[in-house]
N, C-alpha and C. Protein backbone atom coordinates (compact mmCIF):
# COMPACT_ATOMS: atom_id res chain seq x y z
N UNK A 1 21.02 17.86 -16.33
CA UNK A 1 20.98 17.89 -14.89
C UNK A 1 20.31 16.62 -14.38
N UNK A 2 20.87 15.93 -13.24
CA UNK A 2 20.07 14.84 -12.53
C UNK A 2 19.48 15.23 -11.49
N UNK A 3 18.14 14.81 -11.71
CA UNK A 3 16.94 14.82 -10.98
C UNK A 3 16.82 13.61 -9.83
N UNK A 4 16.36 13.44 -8.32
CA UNK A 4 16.08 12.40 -7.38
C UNK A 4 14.95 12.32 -7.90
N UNK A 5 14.59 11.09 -8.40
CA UNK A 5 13.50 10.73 -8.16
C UNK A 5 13.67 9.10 -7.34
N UNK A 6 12.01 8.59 -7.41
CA UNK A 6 11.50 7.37 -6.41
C UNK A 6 11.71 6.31 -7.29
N UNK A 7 12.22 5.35 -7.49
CA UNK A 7 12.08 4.08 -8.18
C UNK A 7 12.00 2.53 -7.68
N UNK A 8 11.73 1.95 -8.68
CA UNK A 8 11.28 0.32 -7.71
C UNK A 8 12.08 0.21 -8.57
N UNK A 9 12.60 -1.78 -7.70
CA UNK A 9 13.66 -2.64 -7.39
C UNK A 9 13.45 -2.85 -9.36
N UNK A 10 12.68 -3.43 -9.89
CA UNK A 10 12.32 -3.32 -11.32
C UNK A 10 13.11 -2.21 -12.23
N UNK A 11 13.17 -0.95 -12.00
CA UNK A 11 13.29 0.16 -12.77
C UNK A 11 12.06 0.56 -13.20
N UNK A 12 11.05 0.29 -12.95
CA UNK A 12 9.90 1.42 -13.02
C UNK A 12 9.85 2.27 -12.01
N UNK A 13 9.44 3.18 -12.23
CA UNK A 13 8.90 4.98 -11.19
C UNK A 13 7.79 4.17 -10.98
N UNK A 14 7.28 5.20 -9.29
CA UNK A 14 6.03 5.41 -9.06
C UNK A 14 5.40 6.78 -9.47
N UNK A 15 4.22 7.04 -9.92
CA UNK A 15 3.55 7.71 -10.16
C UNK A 15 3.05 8.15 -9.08
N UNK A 16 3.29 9.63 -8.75
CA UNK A 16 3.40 10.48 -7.77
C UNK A 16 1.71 11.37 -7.56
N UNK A 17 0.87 10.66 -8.54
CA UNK A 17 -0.59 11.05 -8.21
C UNK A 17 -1.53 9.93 -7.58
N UNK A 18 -1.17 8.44 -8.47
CA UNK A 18 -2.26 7.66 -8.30
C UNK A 18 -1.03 6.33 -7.62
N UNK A 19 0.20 6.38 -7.33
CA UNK A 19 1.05 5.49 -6.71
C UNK A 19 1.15 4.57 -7.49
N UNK A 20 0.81 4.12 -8.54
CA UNK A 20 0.88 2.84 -9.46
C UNK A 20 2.95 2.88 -10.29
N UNK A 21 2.99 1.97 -10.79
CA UNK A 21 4.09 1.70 -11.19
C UNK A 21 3.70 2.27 -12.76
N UNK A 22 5.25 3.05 -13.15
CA UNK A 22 5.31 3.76 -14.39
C UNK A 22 6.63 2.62 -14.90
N UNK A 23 6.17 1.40 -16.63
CA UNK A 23 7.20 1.36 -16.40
C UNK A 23 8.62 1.59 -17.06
N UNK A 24 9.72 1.06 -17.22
CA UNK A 24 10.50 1.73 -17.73
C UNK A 24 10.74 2.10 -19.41
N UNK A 25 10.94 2.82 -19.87
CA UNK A 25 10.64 3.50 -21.35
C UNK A 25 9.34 4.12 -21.77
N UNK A 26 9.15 4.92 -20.74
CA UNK A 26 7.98 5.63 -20.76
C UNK A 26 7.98 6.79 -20.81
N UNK A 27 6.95 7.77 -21.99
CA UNK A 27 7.27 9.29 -21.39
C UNK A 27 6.05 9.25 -20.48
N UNK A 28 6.13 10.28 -19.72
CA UNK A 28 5.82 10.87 -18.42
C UNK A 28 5.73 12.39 -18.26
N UNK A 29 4.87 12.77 -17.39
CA UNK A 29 4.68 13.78 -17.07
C UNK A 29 5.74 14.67 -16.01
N UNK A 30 6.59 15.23 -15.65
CA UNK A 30 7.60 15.32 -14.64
C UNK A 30 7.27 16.85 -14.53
N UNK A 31 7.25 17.04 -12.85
CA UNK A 31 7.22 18.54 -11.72
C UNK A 31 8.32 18.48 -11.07
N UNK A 32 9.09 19.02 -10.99
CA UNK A 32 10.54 19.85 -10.83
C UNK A 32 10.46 20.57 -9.15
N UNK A 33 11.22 20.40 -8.65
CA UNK A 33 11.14 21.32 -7.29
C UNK A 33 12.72 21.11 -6.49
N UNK A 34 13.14 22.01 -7.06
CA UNK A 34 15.14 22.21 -7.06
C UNK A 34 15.19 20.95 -7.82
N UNK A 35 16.12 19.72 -6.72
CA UNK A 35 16.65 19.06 -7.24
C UNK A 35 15.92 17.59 -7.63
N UNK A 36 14.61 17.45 -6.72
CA UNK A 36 13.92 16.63 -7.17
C UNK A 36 13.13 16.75 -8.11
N UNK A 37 12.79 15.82 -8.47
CA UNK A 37 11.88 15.53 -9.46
C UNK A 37 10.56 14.56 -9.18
N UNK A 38 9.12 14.63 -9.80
CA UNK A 38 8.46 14.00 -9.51
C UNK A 38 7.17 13.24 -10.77
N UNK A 39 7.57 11.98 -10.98
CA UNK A 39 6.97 11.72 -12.25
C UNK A 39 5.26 11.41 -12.12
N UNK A 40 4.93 11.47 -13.53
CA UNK A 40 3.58 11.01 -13.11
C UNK A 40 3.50 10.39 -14.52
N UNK A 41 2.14 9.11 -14.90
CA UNK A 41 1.45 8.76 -15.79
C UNK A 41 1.84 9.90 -16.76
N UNK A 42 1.71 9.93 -17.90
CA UNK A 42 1.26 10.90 -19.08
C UNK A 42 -0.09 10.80 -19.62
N UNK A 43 -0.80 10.24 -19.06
CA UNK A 43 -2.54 9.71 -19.21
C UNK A 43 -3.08 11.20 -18.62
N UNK A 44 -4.32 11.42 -19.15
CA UNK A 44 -4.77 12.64 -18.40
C UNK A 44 -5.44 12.54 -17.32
N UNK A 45 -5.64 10.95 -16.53
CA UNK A 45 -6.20 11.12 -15.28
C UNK A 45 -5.33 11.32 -14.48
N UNK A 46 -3.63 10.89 -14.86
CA UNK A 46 -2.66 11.66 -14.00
C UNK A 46 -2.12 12.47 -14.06
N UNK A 47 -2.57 13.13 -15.31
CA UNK A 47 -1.22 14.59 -15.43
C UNK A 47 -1.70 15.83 -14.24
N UNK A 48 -0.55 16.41 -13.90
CA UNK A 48 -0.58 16.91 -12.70
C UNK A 48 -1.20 18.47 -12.97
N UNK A 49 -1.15 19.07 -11.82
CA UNK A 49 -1.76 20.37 -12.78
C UNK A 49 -0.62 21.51 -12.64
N UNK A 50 -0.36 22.88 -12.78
CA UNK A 50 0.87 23.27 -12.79
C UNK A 50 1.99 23.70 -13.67
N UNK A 51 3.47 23.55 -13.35
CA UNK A 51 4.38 24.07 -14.26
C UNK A 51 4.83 22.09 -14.45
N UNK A 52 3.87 21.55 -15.01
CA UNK A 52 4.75 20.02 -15.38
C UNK A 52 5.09 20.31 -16.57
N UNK A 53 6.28 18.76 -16.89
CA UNK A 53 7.03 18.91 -18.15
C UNK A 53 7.05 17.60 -18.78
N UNK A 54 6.82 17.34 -19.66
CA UNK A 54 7.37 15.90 -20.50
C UNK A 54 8.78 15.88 -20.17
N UNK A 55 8.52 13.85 -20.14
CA UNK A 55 10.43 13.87 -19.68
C UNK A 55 9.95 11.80 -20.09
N UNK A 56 11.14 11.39 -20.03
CA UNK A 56 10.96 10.43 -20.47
C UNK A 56 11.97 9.67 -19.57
N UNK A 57 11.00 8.19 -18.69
CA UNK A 57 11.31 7.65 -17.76
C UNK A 57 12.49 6.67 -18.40
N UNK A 58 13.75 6.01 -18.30
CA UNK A 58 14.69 4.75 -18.68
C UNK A 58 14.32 3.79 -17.77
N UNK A 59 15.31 3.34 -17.50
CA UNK A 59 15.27 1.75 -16.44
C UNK A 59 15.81 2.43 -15.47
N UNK A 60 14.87 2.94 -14.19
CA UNK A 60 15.82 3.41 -12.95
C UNK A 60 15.61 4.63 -12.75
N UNK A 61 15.56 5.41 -13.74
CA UNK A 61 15.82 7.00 -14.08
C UNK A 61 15.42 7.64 -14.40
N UNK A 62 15.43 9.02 -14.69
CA UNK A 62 14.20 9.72 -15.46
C UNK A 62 15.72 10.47 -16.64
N UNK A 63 15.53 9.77 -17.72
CA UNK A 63 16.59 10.04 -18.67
C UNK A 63 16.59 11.88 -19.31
N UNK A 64 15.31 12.17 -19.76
CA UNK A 64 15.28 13.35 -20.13
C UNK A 64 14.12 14.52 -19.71
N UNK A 65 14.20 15.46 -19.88
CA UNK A 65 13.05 16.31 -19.42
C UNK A 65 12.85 17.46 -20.33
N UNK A 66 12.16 17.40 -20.81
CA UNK A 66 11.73 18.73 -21.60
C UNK A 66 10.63 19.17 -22.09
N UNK A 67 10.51 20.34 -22.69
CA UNK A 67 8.94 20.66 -23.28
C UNK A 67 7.44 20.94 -22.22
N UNK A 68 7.62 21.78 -21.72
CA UNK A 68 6.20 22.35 -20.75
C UNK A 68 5.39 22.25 -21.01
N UNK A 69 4.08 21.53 -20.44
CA UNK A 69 2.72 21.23 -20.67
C UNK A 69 2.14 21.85 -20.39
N UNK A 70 1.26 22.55 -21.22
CA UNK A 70 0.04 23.82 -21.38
C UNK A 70 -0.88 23.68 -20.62
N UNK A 71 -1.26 24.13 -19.71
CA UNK A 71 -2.40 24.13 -18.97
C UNK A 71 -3.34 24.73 -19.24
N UNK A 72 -4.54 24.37 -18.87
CA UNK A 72 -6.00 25.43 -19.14
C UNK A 72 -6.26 26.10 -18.24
């Protein structure tokens, strides 16, 4: 399924906690809400809190998404 997400002219994402540039070939943290999508760092000062998921950013895109991150 394709996800909207935010991207710069580059192909890096912005990181949807701290606004910094994610860049491309990165995994990432990704929160789901219908059809968007919203990436973050995979660092733990940005992982989000919630139903997020590992997903892994390409050039432009957010190529894959999977695997739910355990919360405390």
């Amino acid at each position: 399924m394709k996800y909207e997400t935010e991207s710069l002219p580059n192909g890096s994402a912005v990181c949807g906690n701290c606004g910094q540039p994610i860049p491309p070939n990165s995994q990432v943290a990704v929160v789901i809400s219908g059809r968007k999508a919203v990436v973050f760092h995979s660092e733990y000062h940005c992982s989000p809190a919630g139903n997020a998921r590992y997903g892994f950013w390409g050039k432009g895109k957010l190529e894959s998404v999977f695997g739910e991150i355990e919360q405390c």
